[in-house]
Protein backbone atom coordinates (compact mmCIF):
# COMPACT_ATOMS: atom_id res chain seq x y z
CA UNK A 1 0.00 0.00 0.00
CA UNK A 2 0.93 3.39 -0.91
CA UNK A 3 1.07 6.51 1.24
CA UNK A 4 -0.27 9.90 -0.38
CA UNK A 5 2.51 12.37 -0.92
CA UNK A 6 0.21 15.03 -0.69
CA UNK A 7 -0.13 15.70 2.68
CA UNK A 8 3.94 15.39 3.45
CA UNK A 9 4.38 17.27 0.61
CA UNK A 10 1.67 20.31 1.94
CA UNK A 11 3.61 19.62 5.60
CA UNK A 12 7.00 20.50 3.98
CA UNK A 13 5.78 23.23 2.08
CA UNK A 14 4.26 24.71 5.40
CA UNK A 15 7.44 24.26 6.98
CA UNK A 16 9.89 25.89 4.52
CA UNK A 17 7.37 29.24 3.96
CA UNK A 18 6.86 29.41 8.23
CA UNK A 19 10.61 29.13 8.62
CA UNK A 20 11.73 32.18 6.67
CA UNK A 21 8.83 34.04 8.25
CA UNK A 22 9.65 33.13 11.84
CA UNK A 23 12.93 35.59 12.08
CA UNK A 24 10.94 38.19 10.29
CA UNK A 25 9.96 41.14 12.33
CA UNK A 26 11.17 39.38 15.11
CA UNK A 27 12.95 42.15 17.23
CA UNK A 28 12.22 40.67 20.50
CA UNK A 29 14.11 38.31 21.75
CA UNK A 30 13.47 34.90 23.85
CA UNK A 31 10.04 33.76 25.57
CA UNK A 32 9.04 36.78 27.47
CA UNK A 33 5.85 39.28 28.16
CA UNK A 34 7.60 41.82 25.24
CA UNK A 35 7.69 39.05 22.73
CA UNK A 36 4.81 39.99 19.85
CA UNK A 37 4.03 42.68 22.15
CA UNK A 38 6.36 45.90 22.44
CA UNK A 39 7.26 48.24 18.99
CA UNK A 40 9.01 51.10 19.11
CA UNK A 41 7.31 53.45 16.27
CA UNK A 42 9.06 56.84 14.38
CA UNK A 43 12.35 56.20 16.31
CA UNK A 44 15.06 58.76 15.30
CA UNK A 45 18.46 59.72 16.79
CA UNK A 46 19.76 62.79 16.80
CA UNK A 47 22.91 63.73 14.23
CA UNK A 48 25.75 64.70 16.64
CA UNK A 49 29.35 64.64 16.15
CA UNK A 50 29.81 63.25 19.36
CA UNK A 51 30.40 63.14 22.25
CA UNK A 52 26.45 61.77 23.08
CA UNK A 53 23.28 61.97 21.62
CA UNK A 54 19.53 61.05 22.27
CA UNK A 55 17.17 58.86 20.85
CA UNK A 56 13.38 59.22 20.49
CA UNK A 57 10.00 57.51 19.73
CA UNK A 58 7.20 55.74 20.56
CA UNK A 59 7.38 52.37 22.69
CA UNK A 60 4.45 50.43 22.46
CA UNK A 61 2.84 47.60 24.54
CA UNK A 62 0.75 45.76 22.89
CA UNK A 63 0.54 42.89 25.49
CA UNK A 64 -1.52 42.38 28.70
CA UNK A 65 1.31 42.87 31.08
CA UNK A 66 2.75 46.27 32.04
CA UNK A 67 6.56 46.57 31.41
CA UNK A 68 9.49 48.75 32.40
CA UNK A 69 12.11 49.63 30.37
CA UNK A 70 15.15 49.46 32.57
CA UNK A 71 18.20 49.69 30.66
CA UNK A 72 19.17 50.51 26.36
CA UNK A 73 22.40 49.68 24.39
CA UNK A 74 23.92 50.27 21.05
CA UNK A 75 26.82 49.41 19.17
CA UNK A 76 27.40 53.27 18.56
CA UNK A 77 28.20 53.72 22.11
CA UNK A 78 29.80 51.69 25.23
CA UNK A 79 27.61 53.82 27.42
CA UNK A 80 23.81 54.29 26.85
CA UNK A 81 21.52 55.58 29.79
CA UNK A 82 18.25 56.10 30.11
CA UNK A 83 17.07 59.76 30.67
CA UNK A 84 15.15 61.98 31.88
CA UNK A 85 14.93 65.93 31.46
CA UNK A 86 13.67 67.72 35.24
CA UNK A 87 13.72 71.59 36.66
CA UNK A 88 16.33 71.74 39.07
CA UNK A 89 17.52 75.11 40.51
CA UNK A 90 15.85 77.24 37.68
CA UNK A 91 16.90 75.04 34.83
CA UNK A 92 15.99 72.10 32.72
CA UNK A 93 18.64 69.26 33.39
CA UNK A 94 18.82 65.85 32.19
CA UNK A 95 19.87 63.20 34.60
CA UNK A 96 19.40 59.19 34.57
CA UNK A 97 15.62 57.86 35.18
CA UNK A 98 15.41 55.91 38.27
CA UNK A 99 13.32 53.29 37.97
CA UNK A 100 13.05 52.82 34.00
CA UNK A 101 10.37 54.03 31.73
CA UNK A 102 7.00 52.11 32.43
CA UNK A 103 4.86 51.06 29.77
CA UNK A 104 1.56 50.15 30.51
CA UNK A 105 -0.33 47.26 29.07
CA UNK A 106 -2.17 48.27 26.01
CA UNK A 107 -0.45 52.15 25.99
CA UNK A 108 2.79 53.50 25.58
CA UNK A 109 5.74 55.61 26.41
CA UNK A 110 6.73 58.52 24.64
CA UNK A 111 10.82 59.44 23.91
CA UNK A 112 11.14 62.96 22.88
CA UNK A 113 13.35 65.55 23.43
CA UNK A 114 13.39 67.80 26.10
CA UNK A 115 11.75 65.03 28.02
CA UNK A 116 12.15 60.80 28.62
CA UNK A 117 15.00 59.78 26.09
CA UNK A 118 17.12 57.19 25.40
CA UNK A 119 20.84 58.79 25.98
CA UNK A 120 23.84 57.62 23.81
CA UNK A 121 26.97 58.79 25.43
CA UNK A 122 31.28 57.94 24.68
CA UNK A 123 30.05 57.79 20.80
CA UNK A 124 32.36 55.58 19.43
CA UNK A 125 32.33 57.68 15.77
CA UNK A 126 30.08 60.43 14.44
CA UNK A 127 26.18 59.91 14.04
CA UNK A 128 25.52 61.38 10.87
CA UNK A 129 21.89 62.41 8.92
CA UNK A 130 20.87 58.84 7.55
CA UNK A 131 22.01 56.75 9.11
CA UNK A 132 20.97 53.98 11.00
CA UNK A 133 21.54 53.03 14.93
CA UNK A 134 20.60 49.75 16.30
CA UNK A 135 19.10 50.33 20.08
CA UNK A 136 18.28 47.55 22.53
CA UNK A 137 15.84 47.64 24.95
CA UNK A 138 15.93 45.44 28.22
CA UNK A 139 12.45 44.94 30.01
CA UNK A 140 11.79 44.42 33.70
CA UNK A 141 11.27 41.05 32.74
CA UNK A 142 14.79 39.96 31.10
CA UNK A 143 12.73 40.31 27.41
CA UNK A 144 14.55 42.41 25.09
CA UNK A 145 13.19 44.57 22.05
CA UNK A 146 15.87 45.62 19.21
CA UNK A 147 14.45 48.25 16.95
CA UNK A 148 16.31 50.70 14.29
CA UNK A 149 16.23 54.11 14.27
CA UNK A 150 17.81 56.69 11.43
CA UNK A 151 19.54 59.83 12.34
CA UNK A 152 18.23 63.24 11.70
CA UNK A 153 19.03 66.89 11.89
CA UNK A 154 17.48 68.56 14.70
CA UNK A 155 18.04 71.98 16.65
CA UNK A 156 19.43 71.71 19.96
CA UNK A 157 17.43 71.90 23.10
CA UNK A 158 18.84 74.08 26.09
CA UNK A 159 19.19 71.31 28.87
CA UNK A 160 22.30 70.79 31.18
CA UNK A 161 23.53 66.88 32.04
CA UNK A 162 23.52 66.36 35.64
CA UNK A 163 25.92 63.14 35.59
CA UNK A 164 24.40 60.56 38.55
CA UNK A 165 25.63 59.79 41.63
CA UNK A 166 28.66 57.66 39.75
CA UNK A 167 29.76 61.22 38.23
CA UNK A 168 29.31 59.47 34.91
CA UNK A 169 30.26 61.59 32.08
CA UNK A 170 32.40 64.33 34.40
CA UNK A 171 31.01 67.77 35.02
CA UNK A 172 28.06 69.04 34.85
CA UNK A 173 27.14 70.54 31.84
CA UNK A 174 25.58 72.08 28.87
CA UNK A 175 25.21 70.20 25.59
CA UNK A 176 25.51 72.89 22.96
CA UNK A 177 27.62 71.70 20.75
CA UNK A 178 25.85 71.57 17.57
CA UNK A 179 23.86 68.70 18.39
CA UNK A 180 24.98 66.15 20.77
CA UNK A 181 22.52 66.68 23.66
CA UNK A 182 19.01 65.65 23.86
């Protein structure tokens, strides 16, 4: 007796278009609450020659779970923090975000300058218009979220950096030069 090929043969098929299609789109990574659930929409960095920068967008969580983003990296930087921009004595200063950036189930977190951001500091080369920066997000849960986001030109805010309690990044300062603050 003879088995029908047709239904291996509809099996393999299955298998080879599914396989392809299963690395697609897939920016998360491992079995977590942010897998299939978190995006990160119109994500841009800012062009800077260096020595830091900021990243922006939209993070999205599409899942039943509220997250918190605790920690970003890059491969255009060794040091990426997340940030926040707050009035201290008189004047907006960004400093590192304790706690992470929460994003509730079903809602989202906005990334934007002069507020929340994504800060890429010890740039290992110049960020220029175009091109691309690879950013990975690390969730409360051990999930991650990888997401690309292209430079742009954009006019510099007036914000200070208030390194943490580590002194990270040496004196306080302002970012005005020509783009590399957020």
């Amino acid at each position: 007796m003879r088995t029908p090929a047709r239904p291996l043969l509809t099996f393999t098929l299955a298998a080879l278009v599914a396989a392809p299609l299963a690395g697609c789109g897939s920016d998360e990574a491992g079995d977590s609450s942010a897998e299939g659930a978190i995006s990160v929409d119109d994500a841009w960095v800012r062009a800077s020659d260096g020595p830091m920068t900021g990243s922006f967008g939209v993070i999205t969580n599409g899942g039943d779970s509220d997250l918190t983003v605790v920690s970003a990296e890059t491969s255009a930087s060794d040091l990426t923090e997340l940030h926040e921009v707050v009035m201290k004595d008189g004047e907006m200063v960004m400093t590192p975000v304790e706690g992470g950036f929460p994003v509730p189930a079903g809602g989202d977190h906005v990334l934007e300058p002069g507020a929340d951001h994504v800060m890429i500091m010890n740039m290992a080369e110049p960020i220029m218009a175009g091109d691309d920066v690879e950013i990975t997000l690390t969730f409360d849960d051990g999930s991650t979220y990888s997401y690309t986001a292209q430079a742009r030109e954009a006019e510099v805010g007036d914000e200070t950096y208030a390194p943490g309690e580590d002194g990270m990044m040496g004196e306080e300062g302002s970012m005005d030069d020509g783009g590399s603050e957020s």
